[in-house]
PDB file of N, CA and C in Angstrom:
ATOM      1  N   UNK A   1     212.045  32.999 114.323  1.00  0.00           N
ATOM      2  CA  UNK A   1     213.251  32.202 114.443  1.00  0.00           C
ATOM      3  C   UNK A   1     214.120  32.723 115.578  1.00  0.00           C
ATOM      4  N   UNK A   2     214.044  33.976 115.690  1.00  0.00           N
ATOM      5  CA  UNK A   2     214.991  34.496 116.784  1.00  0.00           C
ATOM      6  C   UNK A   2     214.450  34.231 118.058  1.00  0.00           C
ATOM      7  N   UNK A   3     213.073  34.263 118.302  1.00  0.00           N
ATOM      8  CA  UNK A   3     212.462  33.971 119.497  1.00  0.00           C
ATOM      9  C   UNK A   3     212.451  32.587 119.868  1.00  0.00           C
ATOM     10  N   UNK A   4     212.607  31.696 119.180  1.00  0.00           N
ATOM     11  CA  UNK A   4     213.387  29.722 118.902  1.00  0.00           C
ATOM     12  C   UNK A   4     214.327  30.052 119.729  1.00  0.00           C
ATOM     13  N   UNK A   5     215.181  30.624 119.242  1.00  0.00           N
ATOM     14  CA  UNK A   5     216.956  30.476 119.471  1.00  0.00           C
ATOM     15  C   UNK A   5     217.164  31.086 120.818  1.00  0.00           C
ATOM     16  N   UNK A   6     216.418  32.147 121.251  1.00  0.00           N
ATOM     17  CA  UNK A   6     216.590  32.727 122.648  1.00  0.00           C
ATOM     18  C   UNK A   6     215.878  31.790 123.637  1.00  0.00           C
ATOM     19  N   UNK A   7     214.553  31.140 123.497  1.00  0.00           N
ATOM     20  CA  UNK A   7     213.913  30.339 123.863  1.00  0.00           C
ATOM     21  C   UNK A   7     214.993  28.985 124.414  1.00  0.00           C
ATOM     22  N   UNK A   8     215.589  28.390 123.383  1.00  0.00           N
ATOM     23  CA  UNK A   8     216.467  27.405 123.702  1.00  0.00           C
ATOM     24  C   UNK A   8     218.065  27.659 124.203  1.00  0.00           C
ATOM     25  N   UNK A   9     218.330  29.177 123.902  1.00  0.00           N
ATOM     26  CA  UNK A   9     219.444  29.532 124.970  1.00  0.00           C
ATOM     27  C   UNK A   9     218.917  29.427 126.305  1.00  0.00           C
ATOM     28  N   UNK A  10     217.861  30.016 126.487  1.00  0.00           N
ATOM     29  CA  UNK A  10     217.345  30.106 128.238  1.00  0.00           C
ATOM     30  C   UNK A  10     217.079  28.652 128.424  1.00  0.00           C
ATOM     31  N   UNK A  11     216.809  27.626 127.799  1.00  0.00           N
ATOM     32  CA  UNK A  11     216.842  26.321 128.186  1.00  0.00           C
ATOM     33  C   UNK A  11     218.062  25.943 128.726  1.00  0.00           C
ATOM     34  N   UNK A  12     218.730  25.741 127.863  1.00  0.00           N
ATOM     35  CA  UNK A  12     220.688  25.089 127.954  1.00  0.00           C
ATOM     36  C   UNK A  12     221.286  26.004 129.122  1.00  0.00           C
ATOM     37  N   UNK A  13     220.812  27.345 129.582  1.00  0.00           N
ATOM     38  CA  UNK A  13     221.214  27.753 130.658  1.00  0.00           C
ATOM     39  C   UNK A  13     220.300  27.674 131.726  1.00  0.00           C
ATOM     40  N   UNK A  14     219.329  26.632 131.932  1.00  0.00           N
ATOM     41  CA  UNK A  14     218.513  26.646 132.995  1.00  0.00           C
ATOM     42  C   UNK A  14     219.492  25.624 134.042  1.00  0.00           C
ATOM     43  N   UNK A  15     218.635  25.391 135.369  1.00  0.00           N
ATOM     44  CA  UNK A  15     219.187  24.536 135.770  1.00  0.00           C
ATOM     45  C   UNK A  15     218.856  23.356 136.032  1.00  0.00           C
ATOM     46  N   UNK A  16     219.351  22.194 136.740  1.00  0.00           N
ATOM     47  CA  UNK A  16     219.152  21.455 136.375  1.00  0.00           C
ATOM     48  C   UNK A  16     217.831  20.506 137.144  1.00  0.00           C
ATOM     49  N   UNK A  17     217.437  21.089 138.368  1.00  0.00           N
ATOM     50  CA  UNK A  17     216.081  20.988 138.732  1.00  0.00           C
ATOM     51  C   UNK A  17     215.059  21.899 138.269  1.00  0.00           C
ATOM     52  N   UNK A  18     215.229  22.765 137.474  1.00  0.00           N
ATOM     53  CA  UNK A  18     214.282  23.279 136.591  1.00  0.00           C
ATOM     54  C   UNK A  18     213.547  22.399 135.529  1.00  0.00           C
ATOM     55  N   UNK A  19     214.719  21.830 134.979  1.00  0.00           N
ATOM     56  CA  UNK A  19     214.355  20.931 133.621  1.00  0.00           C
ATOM     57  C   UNK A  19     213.801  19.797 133.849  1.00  0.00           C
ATOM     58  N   UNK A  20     214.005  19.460 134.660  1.00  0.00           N
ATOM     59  CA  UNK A  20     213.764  17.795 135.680  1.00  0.00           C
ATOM     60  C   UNK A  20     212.087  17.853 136.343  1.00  0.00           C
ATOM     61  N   UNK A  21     211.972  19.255 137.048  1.00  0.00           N
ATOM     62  CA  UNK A  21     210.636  19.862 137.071  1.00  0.00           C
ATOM     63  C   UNK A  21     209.884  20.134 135.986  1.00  0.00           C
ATOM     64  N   UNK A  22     210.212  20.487 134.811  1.00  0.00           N
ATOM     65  CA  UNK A  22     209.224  21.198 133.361  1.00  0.00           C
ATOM     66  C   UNK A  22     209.107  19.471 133.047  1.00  0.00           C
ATOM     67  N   UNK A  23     210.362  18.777 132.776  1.00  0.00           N
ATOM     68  CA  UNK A  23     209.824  17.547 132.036  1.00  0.00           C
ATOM     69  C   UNK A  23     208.718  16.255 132.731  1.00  0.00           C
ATOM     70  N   UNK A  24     208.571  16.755 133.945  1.00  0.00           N
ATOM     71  CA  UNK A  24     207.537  15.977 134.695  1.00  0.00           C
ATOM     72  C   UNK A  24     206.139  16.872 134.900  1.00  0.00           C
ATOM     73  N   UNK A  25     205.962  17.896 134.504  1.00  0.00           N
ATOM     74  CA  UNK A  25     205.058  18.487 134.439  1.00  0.00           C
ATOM     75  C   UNK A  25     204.454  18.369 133.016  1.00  0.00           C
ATOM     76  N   UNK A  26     205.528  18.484 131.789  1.00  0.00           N
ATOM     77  CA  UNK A  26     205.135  17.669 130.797  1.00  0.00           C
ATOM     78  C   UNK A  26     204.346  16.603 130.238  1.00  0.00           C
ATOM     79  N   UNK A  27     205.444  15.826 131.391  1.00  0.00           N
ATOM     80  CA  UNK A  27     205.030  13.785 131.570  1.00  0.00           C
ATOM     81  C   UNK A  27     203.425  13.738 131.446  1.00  0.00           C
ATOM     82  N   UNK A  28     203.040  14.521 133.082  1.00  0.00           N
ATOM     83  CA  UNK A  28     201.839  14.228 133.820  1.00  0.00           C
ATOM     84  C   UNK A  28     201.027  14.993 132.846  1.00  0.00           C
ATOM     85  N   UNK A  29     201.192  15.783 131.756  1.00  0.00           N
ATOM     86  CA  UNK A  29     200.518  16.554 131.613  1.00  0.00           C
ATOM     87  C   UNK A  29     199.804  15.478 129.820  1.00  0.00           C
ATOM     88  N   UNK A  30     200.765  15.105 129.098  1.00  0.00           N
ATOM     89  CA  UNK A  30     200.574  14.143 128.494  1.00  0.00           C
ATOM     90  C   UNK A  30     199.961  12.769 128.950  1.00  0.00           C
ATOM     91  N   UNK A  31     200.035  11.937 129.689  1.00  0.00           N
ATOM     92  CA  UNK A  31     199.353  10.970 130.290  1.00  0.00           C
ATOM     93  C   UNK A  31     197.972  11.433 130.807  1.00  0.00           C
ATOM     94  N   UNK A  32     197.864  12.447 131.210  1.00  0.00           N
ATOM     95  CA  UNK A  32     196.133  13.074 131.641  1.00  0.00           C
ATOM     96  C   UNK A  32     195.216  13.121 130.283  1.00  0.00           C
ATOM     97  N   UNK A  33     196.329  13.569 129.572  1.00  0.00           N
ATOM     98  CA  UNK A  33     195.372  13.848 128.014  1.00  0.00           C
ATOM     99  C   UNK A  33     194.791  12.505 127.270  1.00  0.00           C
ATOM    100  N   UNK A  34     196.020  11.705 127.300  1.00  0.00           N
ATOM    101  CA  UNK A  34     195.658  10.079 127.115  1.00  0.00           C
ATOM    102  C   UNK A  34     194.779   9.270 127.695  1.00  0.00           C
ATOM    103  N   UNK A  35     194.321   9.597 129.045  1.00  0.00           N
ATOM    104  CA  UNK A  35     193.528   8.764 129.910  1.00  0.00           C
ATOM    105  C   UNK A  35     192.290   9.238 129.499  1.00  0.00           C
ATOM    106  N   UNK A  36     192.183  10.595 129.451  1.00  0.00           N
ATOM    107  CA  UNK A  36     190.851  11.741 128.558  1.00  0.00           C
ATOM    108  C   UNK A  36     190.593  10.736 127.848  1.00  0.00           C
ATOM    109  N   UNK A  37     191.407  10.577 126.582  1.00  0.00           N
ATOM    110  CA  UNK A  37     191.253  10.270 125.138  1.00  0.00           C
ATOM    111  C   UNK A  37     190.827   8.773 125.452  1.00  0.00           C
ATOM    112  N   UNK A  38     191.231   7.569 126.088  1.00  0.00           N
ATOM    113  CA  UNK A  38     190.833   6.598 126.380  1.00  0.00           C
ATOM    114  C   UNK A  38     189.301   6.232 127.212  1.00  0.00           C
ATOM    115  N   UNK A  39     188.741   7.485 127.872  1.00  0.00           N
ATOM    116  CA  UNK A  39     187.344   7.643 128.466  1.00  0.00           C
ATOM    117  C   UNK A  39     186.527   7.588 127.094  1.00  0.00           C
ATOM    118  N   UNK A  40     186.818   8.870 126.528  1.00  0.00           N
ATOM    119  CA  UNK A  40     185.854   8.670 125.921  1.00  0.00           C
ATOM    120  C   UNK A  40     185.714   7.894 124.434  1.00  0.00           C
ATOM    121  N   UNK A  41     186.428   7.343 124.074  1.00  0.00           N
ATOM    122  CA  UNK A  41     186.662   5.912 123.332  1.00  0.00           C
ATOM    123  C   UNK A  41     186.147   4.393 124.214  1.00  0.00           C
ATOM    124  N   UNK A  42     186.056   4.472 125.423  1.00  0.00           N
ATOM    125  CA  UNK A  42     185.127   3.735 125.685  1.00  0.00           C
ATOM    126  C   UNK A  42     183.601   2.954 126.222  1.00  0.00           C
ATOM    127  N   UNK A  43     183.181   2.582 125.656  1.00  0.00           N
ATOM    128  CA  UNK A  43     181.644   2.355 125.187  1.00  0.00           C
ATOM    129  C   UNK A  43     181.192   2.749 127.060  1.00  0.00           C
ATOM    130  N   UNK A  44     179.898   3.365 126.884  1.00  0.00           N
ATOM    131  CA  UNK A  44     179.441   3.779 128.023  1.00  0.00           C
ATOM    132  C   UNK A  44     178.535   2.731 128.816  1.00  0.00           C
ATOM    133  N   UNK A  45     178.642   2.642 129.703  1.00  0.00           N
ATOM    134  CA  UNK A  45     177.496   1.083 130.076  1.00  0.00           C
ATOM    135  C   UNK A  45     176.112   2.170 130.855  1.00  0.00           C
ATOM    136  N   UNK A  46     175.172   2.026 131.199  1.00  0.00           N
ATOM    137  CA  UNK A  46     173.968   2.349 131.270  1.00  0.00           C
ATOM    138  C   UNK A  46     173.180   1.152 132.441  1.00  0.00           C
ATOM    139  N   UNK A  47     172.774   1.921 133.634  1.00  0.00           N
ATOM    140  CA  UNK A  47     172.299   1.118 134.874  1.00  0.00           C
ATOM    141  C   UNK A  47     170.489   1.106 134.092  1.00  0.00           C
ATOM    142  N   UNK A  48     170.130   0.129 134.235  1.00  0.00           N
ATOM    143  CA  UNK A  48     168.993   0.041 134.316  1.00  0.00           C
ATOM    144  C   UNK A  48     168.032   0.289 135.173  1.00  0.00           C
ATOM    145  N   UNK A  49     166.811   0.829 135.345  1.00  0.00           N
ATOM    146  CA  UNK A  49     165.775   0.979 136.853  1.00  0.00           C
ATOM    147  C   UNK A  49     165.887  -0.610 137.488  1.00  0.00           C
ATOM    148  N   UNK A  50     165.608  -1.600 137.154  1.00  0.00           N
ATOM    149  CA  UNK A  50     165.901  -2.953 137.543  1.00  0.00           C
ATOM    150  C   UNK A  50     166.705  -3.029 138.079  1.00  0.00           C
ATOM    151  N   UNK A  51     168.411  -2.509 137.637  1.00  0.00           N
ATOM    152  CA  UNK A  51     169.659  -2.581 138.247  1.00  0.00           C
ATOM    153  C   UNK A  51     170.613  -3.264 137.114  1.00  0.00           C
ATOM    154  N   UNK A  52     170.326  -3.545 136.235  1.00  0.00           N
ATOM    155  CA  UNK A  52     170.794  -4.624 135.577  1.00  0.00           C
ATOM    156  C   UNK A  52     171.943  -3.711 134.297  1.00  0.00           C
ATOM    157  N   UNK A  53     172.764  -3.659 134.191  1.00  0.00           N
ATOM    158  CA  UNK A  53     173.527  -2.570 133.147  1.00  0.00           C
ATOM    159  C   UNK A  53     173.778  -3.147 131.587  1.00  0.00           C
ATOM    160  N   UNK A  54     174.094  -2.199 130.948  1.00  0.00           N
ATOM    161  CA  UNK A  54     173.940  -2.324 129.456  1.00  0.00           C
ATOM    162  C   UNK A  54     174.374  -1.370 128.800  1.00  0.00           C
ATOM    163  N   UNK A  55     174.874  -1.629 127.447  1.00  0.00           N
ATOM    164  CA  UNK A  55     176.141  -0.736 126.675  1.00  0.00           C
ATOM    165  C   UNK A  55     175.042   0.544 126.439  1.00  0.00           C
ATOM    166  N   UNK A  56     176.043   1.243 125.308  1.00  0.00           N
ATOM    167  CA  UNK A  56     175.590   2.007 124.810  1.00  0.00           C
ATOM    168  C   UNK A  56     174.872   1.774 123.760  1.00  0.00           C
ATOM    169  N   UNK A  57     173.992   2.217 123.281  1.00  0.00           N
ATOM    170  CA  UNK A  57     173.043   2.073 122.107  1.00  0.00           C
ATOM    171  C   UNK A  57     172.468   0.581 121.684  1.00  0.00           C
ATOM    172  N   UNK A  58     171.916  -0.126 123.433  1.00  0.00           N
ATOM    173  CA  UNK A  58     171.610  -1.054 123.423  1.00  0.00           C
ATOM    174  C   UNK A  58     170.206  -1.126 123.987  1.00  0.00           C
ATOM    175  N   UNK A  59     169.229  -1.451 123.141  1.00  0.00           N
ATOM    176  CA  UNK A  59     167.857  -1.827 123.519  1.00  0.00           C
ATOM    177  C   UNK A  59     167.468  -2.551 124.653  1.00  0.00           C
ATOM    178  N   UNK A  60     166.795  -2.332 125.762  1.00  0.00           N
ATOM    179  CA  UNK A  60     166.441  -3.094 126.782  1.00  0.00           C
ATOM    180  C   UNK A  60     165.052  -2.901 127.167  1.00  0.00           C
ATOM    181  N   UNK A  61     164.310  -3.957 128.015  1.00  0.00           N
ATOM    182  CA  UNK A  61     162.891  -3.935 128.562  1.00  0.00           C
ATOM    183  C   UNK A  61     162.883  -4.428 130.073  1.00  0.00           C
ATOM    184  N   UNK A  62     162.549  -3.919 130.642  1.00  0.00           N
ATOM    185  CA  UNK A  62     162.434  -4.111 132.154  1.00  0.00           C
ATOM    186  C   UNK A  62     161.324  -4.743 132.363  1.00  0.00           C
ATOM    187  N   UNK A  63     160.944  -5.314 133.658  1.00  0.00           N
ATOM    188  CA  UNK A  63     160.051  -6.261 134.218  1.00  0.00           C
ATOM    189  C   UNK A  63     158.936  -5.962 133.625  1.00  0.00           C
ATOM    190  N   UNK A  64     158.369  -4.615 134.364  1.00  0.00           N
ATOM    191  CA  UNK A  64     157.178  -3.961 133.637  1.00  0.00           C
ATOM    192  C   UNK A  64     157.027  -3.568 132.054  1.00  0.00           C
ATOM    193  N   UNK A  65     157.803  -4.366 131.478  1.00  0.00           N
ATOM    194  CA  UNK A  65     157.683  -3.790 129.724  1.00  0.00           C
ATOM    195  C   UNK A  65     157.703  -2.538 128.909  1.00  0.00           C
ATOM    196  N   UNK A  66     158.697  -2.401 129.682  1.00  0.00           N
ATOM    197  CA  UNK A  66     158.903  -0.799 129.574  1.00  0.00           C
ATOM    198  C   UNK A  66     160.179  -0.554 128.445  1.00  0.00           C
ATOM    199  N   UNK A  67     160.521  -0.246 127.526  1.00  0.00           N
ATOM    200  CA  UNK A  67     161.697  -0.230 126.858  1.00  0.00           C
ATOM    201  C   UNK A  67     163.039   1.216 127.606  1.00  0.00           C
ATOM    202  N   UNK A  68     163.975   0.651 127.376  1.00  0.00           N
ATOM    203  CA  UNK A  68     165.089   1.819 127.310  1.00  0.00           C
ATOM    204  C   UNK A  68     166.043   1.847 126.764  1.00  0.00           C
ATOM    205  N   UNK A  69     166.856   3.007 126.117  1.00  0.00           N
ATOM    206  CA  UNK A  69     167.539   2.958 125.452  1.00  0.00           C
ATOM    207  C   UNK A  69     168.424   3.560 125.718  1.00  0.00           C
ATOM    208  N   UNK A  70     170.460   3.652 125.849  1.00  0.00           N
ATOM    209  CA  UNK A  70     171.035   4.851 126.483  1.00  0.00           C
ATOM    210  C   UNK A  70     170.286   5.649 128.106  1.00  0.00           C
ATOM    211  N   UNK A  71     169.674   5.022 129.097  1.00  0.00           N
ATOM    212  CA  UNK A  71     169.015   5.315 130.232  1.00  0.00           C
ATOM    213  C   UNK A  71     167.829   5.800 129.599  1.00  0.00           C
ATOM    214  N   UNK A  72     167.357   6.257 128.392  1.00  0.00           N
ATOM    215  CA  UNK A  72     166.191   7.009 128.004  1.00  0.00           C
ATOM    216  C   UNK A  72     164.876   6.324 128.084  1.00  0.00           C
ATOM    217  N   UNK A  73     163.441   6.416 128.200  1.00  0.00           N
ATOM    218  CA  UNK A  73     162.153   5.575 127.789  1.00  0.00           C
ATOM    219  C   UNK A  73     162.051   5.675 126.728  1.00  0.00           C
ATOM    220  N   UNK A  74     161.885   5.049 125.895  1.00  0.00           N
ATOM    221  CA  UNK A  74     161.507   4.696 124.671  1.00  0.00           C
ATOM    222  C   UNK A  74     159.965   4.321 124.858  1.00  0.00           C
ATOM    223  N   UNK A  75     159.340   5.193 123.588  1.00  0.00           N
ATOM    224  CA  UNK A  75     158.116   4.471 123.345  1.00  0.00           C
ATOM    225  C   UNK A  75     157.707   3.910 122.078  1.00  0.00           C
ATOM    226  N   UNK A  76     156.760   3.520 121.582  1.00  0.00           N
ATOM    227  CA  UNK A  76     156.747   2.596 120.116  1.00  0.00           C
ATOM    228  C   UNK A  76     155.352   2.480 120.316  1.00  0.00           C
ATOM    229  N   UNK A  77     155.200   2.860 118.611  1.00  0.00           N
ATOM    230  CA  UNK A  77     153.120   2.646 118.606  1.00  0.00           C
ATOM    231  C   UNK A  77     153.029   1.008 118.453  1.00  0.00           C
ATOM    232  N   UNK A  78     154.024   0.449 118.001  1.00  0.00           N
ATOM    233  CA  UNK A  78     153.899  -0.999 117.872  1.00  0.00           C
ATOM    234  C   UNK A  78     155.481  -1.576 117.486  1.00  0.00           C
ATOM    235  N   UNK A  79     155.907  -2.635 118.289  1.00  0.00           N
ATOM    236  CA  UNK A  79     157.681  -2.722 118.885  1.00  0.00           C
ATOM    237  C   UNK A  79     157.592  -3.567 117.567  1.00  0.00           C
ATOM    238  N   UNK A  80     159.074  -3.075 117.730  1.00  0.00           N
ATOM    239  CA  UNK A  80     159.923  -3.627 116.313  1.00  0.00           C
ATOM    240  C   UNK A  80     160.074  -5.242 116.521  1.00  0.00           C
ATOM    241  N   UNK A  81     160.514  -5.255 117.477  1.00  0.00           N
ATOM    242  CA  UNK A  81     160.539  -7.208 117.528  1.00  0.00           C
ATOM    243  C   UNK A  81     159.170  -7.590 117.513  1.00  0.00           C
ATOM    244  N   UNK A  82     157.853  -7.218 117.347  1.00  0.00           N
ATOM    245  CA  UNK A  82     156.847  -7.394 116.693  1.00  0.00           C
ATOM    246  C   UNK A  82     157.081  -7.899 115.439  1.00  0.00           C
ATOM    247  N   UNK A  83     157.370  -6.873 114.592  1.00  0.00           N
ATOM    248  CA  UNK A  83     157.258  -6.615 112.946  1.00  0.00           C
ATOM    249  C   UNK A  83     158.344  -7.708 112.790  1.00  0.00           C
ATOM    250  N   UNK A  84     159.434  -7.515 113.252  1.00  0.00           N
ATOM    251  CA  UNK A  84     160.220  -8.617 112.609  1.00  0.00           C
ATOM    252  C   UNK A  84     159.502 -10.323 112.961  1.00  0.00           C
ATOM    253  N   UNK A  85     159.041 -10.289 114.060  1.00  0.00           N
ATOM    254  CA  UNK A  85     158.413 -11.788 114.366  1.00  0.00           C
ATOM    255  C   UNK A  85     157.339 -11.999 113.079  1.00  0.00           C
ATOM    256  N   UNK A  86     156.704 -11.646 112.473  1.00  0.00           N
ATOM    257  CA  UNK A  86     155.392 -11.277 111.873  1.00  0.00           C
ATOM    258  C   UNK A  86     155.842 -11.752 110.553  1.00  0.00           C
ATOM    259  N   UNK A  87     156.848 -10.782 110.438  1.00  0.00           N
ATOM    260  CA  UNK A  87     157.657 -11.392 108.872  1.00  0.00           C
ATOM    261  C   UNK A  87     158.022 -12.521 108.670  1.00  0.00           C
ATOM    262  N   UNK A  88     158.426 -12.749 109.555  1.00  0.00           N
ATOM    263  CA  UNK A  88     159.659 -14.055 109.649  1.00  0.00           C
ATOM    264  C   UNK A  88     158.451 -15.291 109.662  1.00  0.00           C
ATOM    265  N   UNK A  89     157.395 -15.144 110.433  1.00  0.00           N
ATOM    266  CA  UNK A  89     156.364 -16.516 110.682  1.00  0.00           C
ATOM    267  C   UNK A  89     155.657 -16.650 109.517  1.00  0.00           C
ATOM    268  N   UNK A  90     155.274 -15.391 108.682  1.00  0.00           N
ATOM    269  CA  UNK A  90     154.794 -14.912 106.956  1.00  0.00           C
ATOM    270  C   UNK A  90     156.187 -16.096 106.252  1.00  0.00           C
ATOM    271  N   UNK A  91     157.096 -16.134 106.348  1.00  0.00           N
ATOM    272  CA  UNK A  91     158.350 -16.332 105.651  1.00  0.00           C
ATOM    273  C   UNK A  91     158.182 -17.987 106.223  1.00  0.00           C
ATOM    274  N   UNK A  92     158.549 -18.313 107.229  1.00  0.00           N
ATOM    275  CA  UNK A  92     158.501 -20.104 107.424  1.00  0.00           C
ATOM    276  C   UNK A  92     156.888 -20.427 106.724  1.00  0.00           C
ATOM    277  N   UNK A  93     155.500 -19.996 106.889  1.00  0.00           N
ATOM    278  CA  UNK A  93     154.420 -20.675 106.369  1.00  0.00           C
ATOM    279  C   UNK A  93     154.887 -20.635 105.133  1.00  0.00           C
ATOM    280  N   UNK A  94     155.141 -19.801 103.890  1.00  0.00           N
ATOM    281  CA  UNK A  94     155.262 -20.188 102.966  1.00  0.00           C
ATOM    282  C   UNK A  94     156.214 -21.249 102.661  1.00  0.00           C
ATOM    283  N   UNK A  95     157.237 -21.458 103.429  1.00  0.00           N
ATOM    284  CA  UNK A  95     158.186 -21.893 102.839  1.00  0.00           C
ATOM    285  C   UNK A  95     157.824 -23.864 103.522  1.00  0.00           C
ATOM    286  N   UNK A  96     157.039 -23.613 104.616  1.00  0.00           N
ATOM    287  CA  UNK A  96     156.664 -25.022 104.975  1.00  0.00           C
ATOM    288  C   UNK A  96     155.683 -25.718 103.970  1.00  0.00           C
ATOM    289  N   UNK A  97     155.053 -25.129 103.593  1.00  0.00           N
ATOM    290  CA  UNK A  97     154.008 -25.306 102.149  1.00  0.00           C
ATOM    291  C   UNK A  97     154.534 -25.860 101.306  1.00  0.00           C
ATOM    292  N   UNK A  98     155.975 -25.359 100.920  1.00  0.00           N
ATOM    293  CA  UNK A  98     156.712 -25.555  99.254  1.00  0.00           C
ATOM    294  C   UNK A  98     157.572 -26.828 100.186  1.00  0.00           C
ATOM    295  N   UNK A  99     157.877 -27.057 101.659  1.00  0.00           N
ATOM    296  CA  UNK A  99     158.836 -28.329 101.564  1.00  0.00           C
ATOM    297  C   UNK A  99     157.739 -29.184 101.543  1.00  0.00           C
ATOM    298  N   UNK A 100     156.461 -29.076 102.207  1.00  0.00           N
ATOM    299  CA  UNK A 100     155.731 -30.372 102.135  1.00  0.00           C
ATOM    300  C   UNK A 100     155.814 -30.857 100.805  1.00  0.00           C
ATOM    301  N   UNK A 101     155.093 -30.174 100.195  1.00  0.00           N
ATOM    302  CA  UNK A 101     155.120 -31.015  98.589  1.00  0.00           C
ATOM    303  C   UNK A 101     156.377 -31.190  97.995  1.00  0.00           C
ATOM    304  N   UNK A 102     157.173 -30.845  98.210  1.00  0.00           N
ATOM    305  CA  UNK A 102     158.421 -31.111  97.573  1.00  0.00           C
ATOM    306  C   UNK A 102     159.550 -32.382  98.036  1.00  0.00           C
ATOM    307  N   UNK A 103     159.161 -32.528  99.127  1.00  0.00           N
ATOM    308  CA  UNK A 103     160.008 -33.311 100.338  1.00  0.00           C
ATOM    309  C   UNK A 103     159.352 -35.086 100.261  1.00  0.00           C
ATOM    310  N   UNK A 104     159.600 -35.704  99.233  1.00  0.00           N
ATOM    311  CA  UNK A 104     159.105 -36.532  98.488  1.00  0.00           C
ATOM    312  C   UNK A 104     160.314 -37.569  98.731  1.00  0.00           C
ATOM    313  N   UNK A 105     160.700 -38.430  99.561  1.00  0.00           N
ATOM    314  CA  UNK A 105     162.055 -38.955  99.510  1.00  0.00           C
ATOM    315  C   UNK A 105     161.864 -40.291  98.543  1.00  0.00           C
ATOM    316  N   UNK A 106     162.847 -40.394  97.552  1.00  0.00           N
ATOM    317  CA  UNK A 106     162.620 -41.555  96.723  1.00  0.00           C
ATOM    318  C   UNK A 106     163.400 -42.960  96.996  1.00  0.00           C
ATOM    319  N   UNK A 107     164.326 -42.870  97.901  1.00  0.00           N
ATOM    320  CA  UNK A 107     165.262 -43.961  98.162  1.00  0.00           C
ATOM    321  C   UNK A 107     164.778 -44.416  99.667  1.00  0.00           C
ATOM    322  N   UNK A 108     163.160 -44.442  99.626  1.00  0.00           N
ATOM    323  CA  UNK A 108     163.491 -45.011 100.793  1.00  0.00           C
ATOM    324  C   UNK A 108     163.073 -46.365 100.721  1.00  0.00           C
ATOM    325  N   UNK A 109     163.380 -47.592 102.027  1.00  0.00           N
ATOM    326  CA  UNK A 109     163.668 -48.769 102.005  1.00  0.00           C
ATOM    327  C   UNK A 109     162.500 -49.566 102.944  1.00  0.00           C
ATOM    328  N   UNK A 110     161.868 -50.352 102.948  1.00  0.00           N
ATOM    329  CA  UNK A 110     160.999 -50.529 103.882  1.00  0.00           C
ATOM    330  C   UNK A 110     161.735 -52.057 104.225  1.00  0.00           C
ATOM    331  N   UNK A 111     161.408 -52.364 105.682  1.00  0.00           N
ATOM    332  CA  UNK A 111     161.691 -54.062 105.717  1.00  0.00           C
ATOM    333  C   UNK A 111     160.666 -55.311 104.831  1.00  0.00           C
ATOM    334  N   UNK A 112     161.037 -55.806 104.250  1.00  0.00           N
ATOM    335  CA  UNK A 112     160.116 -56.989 103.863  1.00  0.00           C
ATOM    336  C   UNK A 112     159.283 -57.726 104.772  1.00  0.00           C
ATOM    337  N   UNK A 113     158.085 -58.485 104.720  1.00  0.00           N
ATOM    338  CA  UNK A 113     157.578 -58.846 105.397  1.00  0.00           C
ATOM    339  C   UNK A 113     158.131 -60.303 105.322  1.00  0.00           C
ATOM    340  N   UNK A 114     157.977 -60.770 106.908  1.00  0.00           N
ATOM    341  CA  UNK A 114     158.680 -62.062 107.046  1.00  0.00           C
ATOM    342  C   UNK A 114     159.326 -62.196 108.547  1.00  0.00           C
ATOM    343  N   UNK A 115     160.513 -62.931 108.351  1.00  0.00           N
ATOM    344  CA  UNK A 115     161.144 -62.865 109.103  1.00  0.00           C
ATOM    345  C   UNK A 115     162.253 -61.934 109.566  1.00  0.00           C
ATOM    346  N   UNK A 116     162.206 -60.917 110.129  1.00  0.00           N
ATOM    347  CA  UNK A 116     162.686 -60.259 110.050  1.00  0.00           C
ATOM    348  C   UNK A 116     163.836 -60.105 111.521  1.00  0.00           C
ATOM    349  N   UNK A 117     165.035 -59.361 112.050  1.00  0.00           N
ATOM    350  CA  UNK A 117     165.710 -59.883 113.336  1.00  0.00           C
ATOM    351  C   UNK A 117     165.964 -61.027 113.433  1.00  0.00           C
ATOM    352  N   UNK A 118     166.496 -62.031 112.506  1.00  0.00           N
ATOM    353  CA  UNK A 118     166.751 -62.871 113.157  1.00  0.00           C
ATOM    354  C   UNK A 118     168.210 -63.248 113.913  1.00  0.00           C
TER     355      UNK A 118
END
């Protein structure tokens, strides 16, 4: 507490381009920390060998079929957008099966034979 109180006597007796100097050294010194803190809060983008850029933790394939991830190569014994295609085409055959037979429309209307347009 005593080292407070001497601390802020030598303030109140500084002068007055002293204080004017500390509080802009302050300023700049707070705003640097903020701009820090705002880098790395935002998402990193990633150049592709192609040229083509992309976020962070975003899957990509280049001309040659090459995957990357975060600038990294990725490899795969067999690619995931495989497996999901595979499922999904497993998933419409069955389900085209159950509309055929089911898809039975009962209200429908045919024209009579005759004259019909007139």
């Amino acid at each position: 507490m005593a080292g407070y109180l001497f601390i802020s006597k030598q303030i109140i007796n500084m002068n007055n381009k002293v204080k004017i100097a500390l509080g802009l050294i302050a300023t700049g010194t707070l705003v640097l920390i903020n701009l820090k803190r705002k880098r790395r809060e935002r998402l990193k983008m990633f150049t592709a060998p192609d040229g083509n850029t992309y976020q962070e933790n975003q899957t990509y394939r280049t001309i040659d079929n090459q995957f990357y991830k975060n600038g990294k190569r990725l490899r795969f014994n067999k690619l995931e957008s495989e497996q999901e295609n595979h499922s999904s085409i497993n998933h419409y055959e069955e389900n085209a099966v159950n509309i055929s037979k089911n898809s039975q429309n009962k209200n429908i209307t045919y024209h009579q034979k005759g004259n019909r347009h007139q």
